[in-house]
C-alpha atoms as a PDB file:
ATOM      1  CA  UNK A   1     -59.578 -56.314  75.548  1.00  0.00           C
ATOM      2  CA  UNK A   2     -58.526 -54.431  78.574  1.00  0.00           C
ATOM      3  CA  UNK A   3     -58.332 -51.262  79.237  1.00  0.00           C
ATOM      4  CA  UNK A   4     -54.617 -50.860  79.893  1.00  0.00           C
ATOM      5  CA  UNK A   5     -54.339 -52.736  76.560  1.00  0.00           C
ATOM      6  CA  UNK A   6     -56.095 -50.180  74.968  1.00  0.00           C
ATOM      7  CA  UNK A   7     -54.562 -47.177  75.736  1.00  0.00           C
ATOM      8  CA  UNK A   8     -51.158 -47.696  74.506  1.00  0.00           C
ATOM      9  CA  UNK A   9     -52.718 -48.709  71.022  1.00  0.00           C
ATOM     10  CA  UNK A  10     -54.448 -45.197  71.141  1.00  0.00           C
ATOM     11  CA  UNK A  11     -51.076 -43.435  71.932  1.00  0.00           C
ATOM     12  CA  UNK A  12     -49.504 -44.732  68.668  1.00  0.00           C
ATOM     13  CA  UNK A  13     -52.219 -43.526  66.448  1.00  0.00           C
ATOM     14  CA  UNK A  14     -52.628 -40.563  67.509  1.00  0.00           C
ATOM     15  CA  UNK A  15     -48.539 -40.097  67.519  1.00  0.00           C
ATOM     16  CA  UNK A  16     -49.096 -41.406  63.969  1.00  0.00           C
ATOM     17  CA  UNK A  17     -51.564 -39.125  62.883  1.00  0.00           C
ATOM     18  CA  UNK A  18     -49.945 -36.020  64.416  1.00  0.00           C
ATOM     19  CA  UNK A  19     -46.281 -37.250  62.082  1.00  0.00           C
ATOM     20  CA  UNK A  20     -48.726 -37.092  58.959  1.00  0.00           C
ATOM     21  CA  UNK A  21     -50.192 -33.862  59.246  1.00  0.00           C
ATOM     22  CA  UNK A  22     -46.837 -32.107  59.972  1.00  0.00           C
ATOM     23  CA  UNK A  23     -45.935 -33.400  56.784  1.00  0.00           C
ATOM     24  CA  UNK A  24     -48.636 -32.079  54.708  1.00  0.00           C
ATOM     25  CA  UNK A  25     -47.792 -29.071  55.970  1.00  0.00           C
ATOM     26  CA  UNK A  26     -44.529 -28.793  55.556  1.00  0.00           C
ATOM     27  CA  UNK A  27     -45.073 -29.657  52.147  1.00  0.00           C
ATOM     28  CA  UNK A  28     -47.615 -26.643  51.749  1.00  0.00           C
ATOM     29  CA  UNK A  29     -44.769 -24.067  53.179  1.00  0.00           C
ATOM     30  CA  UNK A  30     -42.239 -25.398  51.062  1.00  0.00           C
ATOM     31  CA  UNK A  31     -41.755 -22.928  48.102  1.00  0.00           C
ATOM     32  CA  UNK A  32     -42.590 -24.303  44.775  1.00  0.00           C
ATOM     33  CA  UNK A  33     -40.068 -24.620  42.268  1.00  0.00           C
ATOM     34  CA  UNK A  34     -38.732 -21.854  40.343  1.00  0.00           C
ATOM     35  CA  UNK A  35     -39.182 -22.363  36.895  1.00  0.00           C
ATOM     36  CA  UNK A  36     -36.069 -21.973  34.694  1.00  0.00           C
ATOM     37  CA  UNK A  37     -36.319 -18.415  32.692  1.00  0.00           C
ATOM     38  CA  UNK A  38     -36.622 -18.932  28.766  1.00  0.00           C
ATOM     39  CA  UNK A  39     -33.270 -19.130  26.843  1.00  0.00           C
ATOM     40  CA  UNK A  40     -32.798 -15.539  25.020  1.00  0.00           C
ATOM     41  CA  UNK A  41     -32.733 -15.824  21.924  1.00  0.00           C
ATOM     42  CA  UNK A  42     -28.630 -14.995  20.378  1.00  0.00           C
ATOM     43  CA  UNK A  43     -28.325 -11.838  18.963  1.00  0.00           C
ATOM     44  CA  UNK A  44     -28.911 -11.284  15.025  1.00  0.00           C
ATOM     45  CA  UNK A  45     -25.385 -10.690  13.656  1.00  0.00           C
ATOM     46  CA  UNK A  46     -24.791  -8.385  10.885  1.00  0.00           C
ATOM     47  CA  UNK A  47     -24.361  -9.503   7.502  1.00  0.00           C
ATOM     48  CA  UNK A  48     -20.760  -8.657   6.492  1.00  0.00           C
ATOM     49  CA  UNK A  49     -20.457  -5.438   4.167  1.00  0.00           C
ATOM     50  CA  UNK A  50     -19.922  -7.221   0.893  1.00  0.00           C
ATOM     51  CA  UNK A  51     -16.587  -5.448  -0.726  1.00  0.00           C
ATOM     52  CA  UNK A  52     -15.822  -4.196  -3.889  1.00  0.00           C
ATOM     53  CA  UNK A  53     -11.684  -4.875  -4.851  1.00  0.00           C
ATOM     54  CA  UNK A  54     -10.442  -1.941  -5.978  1.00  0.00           C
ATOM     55  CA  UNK A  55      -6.909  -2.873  -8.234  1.00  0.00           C
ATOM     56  CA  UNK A  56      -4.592  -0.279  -8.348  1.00  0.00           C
ATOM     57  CA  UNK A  57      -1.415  -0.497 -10.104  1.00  0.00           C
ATOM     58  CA  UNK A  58       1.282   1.823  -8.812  1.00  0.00           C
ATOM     59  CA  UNK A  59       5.045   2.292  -9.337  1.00  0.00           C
ATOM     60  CA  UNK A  60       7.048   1.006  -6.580  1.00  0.00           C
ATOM     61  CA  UNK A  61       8.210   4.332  -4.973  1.00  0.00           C
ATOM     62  CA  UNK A  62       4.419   4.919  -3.608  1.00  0.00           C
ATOM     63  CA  UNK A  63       4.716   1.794  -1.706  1.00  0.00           C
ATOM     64  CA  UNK A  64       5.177   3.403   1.661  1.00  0.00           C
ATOM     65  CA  UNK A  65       2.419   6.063   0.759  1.00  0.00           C
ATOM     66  CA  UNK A  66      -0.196   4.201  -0.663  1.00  0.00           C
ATOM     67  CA  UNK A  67       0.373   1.667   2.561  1.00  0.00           C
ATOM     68  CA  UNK A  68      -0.360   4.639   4.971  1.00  0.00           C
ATOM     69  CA  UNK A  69      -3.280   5.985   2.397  1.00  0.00           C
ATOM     70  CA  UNK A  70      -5.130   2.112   2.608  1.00  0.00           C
ATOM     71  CA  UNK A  71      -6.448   1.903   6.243  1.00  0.00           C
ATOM     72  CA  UNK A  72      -7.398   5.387   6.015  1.00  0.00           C
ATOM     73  CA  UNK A  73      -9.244   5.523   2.942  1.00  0.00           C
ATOM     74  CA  UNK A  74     -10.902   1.774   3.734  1.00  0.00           C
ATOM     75  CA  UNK A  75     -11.903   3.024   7.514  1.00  0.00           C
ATOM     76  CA  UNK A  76     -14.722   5.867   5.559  1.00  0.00           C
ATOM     77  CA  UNK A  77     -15.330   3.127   2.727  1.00  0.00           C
ATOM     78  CA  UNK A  78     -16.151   0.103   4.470  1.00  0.00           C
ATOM     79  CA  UNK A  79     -17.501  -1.455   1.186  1.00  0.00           C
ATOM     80  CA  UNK A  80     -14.077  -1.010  -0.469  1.00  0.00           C
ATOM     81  CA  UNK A  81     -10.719  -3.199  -0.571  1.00  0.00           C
ATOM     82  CA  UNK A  82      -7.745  -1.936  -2.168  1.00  0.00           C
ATOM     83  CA  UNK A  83      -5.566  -4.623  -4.202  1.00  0.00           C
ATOM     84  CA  UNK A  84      -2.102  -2.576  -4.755  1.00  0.00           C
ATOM     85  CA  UNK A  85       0.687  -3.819  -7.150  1.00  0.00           C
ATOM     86  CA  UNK A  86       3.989  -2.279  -6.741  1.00  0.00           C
ATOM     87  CA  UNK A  87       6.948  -2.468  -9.288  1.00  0.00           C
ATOM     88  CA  UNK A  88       8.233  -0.370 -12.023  1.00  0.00           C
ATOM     89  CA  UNK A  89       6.419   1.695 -14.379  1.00  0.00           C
ATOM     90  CA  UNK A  90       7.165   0.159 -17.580  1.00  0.00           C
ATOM     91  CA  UNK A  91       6.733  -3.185 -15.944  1.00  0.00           C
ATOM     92  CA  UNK A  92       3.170  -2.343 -14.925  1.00  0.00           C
ATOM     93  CA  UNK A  93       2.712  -1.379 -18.097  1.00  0.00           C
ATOM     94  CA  UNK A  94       3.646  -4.167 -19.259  1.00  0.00           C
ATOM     95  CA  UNK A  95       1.059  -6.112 -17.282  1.00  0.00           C
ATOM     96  CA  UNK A  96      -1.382  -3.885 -18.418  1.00  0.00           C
ATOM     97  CA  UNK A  97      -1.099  -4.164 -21.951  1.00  0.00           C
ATOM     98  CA  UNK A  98      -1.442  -8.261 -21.812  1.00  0.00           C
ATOM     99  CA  UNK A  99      -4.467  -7.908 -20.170  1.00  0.00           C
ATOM    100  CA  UNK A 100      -3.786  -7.937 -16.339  1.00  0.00           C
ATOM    101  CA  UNK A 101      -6.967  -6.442 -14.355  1.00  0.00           C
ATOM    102  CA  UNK A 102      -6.407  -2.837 -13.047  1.00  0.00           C
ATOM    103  CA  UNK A 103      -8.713  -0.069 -12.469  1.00  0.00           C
ATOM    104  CA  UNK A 104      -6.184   2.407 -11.384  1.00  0.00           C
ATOM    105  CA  UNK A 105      -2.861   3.317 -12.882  1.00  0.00           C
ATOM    106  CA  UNK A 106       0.037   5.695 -11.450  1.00  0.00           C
ATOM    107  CA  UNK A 107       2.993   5.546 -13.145  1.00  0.00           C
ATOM    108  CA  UNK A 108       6.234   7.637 -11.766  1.00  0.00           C
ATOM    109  CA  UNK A 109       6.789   8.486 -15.527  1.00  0.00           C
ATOM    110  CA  UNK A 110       4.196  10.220 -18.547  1.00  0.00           C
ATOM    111  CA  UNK A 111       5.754   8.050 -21.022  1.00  0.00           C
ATOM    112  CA  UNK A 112       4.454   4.526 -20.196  1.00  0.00           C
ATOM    113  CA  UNK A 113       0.799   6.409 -19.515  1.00  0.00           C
ATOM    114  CA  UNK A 114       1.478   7.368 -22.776  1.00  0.00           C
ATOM    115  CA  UNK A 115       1.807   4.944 -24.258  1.00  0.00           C
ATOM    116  CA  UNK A 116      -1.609   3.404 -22.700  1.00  0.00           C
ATOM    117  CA  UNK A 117      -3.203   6.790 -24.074  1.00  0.00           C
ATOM    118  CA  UNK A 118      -5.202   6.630 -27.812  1.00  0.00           C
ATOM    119  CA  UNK A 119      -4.732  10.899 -27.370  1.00  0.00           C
ATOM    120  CA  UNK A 120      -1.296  10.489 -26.326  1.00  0.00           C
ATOM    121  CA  UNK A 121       1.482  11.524 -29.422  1.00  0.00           C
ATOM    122  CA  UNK A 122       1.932   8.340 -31.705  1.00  0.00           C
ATOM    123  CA  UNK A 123       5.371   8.694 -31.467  1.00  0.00           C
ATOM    124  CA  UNK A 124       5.184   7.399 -28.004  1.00  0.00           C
ATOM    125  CA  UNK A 125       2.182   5.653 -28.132  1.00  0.00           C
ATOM    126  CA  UNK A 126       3.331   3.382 -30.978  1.00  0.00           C
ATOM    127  CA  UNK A 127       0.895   0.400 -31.277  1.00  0.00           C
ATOM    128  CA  UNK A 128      -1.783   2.884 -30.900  1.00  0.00           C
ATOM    129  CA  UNK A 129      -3.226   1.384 -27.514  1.00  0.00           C
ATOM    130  CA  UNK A 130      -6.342   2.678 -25.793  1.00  0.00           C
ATOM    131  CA  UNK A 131      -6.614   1.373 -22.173  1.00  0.00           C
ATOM    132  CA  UNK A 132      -7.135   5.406 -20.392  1.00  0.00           C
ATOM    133  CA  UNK A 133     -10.554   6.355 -19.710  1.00  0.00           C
ATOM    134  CA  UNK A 134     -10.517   9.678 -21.280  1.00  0.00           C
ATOM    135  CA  UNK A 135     -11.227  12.932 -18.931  1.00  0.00           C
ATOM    136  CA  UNK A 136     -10.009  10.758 -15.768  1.00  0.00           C
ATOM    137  CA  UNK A 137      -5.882  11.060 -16.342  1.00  0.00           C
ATOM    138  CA  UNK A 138      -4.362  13.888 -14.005  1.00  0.00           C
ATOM    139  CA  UNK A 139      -0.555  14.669 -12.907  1.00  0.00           C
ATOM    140  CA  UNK A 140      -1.004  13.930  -9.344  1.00  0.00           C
ATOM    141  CA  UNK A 141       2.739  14.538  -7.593  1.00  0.00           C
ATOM    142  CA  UNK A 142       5.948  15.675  -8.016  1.00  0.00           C
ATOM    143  CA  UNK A 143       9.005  13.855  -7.444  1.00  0.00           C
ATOM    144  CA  UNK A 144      12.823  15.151  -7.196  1.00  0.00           C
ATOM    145  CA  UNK A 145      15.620  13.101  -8.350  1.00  0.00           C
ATOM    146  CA  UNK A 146      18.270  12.196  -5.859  1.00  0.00           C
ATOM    147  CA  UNK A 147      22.116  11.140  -5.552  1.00  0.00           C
ATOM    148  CA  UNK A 148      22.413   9.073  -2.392  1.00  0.00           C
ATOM    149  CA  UNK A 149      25.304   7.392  -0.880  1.00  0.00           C
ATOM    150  CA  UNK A 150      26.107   4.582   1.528  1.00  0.00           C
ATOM    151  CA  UNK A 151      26.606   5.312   5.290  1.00  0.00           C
ATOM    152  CA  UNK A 152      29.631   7.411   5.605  1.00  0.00           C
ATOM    153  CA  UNK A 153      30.379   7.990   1.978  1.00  0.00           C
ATOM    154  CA  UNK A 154      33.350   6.111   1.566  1.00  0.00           C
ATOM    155  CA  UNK A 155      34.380   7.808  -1.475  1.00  0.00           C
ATOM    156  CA  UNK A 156      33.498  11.285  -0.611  1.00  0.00           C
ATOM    157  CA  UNK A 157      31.010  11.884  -3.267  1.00  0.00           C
ATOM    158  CA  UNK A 158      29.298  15.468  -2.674  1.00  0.00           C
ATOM    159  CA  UNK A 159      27.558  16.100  -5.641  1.00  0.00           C
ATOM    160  CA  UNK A 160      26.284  15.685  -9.462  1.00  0.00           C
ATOM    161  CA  UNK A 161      29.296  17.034 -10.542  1.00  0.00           C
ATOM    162  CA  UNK A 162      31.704  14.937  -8.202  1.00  0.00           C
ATOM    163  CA  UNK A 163      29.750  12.066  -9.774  1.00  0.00           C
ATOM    164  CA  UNK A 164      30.836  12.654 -13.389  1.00  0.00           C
ATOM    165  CA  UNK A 165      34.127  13.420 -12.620  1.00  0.00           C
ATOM    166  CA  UNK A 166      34.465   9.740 -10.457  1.00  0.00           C
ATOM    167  CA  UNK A 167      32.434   8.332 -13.572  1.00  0.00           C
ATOM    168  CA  UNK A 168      34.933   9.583 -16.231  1.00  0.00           C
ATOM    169  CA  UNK A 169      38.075   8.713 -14.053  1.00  0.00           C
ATOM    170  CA  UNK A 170      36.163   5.145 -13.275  1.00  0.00           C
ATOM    171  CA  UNK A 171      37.014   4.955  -9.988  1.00  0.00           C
ATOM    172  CA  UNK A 172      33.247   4.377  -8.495  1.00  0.00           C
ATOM    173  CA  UNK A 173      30.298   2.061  -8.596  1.00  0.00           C
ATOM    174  CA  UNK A 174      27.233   3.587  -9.665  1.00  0.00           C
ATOM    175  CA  UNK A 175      23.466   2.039  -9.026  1.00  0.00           C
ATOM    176  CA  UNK A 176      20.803   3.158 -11.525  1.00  0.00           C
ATOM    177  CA  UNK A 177      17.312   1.853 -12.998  1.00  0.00           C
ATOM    178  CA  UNK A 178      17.153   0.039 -16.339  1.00  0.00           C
ATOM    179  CA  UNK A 179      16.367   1.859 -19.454  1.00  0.00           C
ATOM    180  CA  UNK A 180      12.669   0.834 -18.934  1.00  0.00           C
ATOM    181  CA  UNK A 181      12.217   2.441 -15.659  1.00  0.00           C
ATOM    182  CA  UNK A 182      11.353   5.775 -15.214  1.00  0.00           C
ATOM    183  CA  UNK A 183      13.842   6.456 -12.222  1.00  0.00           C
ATOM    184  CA  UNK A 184      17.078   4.789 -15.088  1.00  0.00           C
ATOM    185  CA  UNK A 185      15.248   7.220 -17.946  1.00  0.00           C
ATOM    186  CA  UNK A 186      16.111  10.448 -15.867  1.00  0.00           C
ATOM    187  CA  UNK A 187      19.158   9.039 -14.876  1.00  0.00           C
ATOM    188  CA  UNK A 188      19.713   8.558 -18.533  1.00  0.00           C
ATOM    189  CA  UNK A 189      18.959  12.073 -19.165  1.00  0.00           C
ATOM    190  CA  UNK A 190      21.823  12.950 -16.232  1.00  0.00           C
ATOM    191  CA  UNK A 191      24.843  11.460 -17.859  1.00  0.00           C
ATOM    192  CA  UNK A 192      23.590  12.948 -21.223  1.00  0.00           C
ATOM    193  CA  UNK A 193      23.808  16.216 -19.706  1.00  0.00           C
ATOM    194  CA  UNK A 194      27.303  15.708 -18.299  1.00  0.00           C
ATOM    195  CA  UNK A 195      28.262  14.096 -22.019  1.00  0.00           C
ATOM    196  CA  UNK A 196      28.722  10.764 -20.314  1.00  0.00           C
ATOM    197  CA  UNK A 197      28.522   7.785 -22.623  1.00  0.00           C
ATOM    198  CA  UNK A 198      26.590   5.428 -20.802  1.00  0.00           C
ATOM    199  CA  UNK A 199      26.977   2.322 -22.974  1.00  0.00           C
ATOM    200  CA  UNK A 200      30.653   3.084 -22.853  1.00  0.00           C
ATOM    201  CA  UNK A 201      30.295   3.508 -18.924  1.00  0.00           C
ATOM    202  CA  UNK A 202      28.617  -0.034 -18.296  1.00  0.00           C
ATOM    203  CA  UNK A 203      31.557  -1.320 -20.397  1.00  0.00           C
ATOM    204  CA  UNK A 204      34.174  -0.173 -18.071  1.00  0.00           C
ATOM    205  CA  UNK A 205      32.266  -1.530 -15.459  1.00  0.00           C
ATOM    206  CA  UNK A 206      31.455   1.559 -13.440  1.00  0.00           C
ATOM    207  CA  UNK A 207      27.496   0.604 -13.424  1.00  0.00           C
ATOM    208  CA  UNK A 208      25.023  -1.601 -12.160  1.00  0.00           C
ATOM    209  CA  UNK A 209      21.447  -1.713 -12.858  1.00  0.00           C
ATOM    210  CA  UNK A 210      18.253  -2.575 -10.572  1.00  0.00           C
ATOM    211  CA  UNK A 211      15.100  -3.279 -11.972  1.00  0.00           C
ATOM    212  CA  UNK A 212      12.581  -0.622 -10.192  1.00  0.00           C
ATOM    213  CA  UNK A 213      13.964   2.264  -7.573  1.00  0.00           C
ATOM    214  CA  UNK A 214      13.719   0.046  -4.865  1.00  0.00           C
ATOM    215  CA  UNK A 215      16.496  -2.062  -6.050  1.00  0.00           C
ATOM    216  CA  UNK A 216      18.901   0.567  -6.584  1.00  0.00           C
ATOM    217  CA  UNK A 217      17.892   2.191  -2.921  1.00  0.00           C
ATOM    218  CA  UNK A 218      19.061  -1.287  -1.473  1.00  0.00           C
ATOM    219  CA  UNK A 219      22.243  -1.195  -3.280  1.00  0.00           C
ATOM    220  CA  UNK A 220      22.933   1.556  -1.628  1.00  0.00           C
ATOM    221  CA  UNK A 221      21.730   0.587   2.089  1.00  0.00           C
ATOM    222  CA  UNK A 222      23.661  -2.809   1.441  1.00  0.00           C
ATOM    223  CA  UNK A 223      26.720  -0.218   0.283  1.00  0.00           C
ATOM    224  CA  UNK A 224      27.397  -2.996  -2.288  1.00  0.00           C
ATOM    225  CA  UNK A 225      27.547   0.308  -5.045  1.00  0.00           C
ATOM    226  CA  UNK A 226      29.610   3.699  -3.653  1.00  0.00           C
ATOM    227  CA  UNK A 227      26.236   5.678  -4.956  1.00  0.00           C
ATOM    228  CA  UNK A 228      22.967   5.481  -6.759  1.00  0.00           C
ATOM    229  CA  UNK A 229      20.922   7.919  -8.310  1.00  0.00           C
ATOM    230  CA  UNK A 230      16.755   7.582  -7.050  1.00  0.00           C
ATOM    231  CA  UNK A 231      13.838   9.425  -5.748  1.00  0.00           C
ATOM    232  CA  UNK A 232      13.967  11.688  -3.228  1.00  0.00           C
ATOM    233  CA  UNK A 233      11.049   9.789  -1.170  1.00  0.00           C
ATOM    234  CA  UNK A 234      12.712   6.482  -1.292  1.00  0.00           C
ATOM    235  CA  UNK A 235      16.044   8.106  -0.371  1.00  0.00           C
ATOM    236  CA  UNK A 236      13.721   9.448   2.474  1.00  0.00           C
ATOM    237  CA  UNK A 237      11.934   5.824   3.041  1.00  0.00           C
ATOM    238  CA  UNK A 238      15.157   3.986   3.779  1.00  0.00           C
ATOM    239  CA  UNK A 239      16.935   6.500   5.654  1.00  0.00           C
ATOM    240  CA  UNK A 240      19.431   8.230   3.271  1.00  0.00           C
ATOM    241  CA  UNK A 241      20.525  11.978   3.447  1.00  0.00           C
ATOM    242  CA  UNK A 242      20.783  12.718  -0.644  1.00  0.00           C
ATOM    243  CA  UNK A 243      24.097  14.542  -1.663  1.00  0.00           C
ATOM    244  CA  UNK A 244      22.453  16.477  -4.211  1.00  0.00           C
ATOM    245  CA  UNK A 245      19.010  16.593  -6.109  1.00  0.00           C
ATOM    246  CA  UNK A 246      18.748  17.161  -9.939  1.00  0.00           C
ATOM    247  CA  UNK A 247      17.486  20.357 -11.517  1.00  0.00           C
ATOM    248  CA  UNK A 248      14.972  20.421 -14.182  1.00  0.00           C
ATOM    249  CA  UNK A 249      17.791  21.450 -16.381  1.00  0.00           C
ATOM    250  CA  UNK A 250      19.470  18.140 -15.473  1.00  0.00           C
ATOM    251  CA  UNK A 251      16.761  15.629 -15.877  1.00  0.00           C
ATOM    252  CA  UNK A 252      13.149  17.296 -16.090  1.00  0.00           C
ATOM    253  CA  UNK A 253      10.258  17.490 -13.937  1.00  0.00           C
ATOM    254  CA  UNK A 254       9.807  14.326 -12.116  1.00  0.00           C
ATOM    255  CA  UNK A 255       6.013  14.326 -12.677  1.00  0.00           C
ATOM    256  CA  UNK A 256       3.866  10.866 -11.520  1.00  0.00           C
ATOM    257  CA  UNK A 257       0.664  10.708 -14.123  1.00  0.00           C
ATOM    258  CA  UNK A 258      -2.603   8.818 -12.503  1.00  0.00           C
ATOM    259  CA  UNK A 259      -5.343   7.282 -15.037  1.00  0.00           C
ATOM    260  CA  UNK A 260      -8.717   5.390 -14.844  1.00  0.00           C
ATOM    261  CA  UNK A 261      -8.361   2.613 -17.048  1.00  0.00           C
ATOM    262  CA  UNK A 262     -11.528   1.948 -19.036  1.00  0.00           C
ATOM    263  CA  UNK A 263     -10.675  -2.285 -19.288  1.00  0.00           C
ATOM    264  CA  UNK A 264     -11.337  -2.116 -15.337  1.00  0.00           C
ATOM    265  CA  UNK A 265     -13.872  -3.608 -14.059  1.00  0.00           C
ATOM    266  CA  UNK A 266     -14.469  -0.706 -11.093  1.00  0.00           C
ATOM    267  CA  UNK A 267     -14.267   2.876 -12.627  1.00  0.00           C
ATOM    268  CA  UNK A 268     -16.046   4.759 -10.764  1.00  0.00           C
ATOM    269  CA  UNK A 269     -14.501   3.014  -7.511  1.00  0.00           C
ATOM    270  CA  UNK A 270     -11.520   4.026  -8.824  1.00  0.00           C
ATOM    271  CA  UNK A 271     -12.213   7.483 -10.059  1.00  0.00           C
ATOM    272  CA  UNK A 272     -13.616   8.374  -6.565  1.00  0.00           C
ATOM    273  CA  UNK A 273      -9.937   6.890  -5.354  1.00  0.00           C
ATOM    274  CA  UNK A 274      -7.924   8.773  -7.474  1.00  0.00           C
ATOM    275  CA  UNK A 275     -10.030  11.598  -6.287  1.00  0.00           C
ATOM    276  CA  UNK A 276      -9.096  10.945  -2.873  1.00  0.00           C
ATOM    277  CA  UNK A 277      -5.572  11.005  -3.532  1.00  0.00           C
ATOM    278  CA  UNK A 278      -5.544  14.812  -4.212  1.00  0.00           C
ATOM    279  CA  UNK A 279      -7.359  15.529  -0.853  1.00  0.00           C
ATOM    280  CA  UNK A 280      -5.617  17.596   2.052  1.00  0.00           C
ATOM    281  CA  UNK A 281      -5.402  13.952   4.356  1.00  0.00           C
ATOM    282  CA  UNK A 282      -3.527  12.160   1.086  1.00  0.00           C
ATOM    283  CA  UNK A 283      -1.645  15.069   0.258  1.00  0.00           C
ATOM    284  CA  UNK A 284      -0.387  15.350   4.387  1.00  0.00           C
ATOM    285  CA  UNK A 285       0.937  11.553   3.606  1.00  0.00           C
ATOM    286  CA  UNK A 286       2.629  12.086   0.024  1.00  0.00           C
ATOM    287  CA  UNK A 287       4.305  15.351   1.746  1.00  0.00           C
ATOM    288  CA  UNK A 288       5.544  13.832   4.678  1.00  0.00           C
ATOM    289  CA  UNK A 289       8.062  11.924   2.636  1.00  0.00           C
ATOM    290  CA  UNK A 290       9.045  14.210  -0.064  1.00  0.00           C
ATOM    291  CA  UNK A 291       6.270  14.397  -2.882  1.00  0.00           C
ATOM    292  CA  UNK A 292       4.583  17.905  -3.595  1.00  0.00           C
ATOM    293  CA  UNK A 293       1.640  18.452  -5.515  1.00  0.00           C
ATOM    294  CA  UNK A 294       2.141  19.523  -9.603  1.00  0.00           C
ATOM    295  CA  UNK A 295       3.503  22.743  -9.527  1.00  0.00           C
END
């Protein structure tokens, strides 16, 4: 082969050789690959707080109350759930004695306590039930009784005594509880004290009934009565200005009775509750609308 054949042949290796070893070392400055960092493992979660329900019966004019009371008392007992049932007294009662589940009863009346009570007088407590844990029943608030009247008074009622006149002349609508309810029983005891007849009354058609306070306060917001006679916290709780308030001499003392009941399941839940509810922080709420403690 010739020399000028030769050389060119050389030229390409060499060109060939030079490509190859750039390579390699490109390949040895290249980085190497970042490995991927480990998945962290999630969080542990924390088991839920298992709850204890807490059933507490209570008559229908603590609604707003014991609504305010729940968040407050669940936020510093995480661990406990309160189960409310509103209605009247005598209905709860009621409930009671065929064996619904309560822990905690507050009635807006003594009498159907009573009549829960084996220590109670067996003229009230008739059938000789025994559903209160004994040492655990208190008088926790006091109540006023109140005559309210629709927006404007139409008829210009001002007062108990205006009432029994209007009552007597049978020119008015009056709302009031059933015989059954605590809020109807001092009511009751109101027309008794003015010598009104109230079979005689509900005859001429100058009554109408509701079957817990709440009823008889929306009567009287719906101004489908021209008055009603109810608590001085509901009257307060759905925006009324009362008229007049009942004395003792008229009605009593409007005294709400609270009782562990020894078929709960939860009495020491609920005794620790019911404590509670005479604190200063429960007492601020029952105040705000009109309850006191027992005087």
């Amino acid at each position: 082969m010739k020399a000028r054949s030769i050389l060119p042949l050389l030229l390409i290796l060499a060109m060939a050789a030079g490509l190859a070893a750039c390579g390699q070392s490109d390949q040895a400055a290249a980085p190497a690959a970042t490995e991927a960092p480990a998945a962290e493992a999630p969080a542990a979660t924390e088991a839920p707080v298992e709850k204890t329900e807490l059933i507490v019966f209570a008559a229908a004019s603590m609604t707003e109350t014991l609504e305010q009371i729940k968040p407050l008392y669940e936020a510093d007992h995480p661990d406990i759930e309160l189960i409310y049932n509103f209605d009247s007294s005598g209905t709860l009662k009621t409930q009671i004695q065929e064996g619904a589940a309560c822990d905690l009863f507050i009635s807006a009346g003594q009498k159907q306590v009573d009549q829960l009570d084996i220590e109670a007088d067996p003229e009230v407590n008739t059938e000789g039930l025994d559903f209160v844990l004994q040492g655990s029943r208190i008088d926790l608030l006091e109540n006023k009784v109140c005559l309210v009247v629709p927006e404007g008074n139409p008829k210009g009622i001002e007062s108990f005594d205006a009432l029994a006149e209007h009552l007597k002349a049978g020119d008015i609508l009056m709302a009031m509880g059933n015989s059954d309810v605590p809020v109807g029983q001092y009511t009751q005891k109101i027309l008794a004290y003015y010598d009104l007849d109230e079979e005689a009354l509900a005859s001429a058609g100058v009554l109408t009934y509701g079957s817990n306070v709440k009823e008889v306060t929306t009567q009287v917001t719906e101004a489908s009565v021209d008055c009603g006679v109810v608590y001085g916290t509901d009257a307060f709780s759905a925006g009324l200005a009362p008229v007049d308030q009942a004395t003792a001499e008229m009605c009593g003392q409007i005294i709400y009775p609270a009782a562990v009941l020894k078929t709960g399941e939860q009495p020491d839940a609920a005794q620790a509750f019911l404590d509670y509810l005479t604190t200063e922080p429960a007492m601020a709420v029952f105040e705000a609308v009109g309850f006191s403690p027992v005087g």
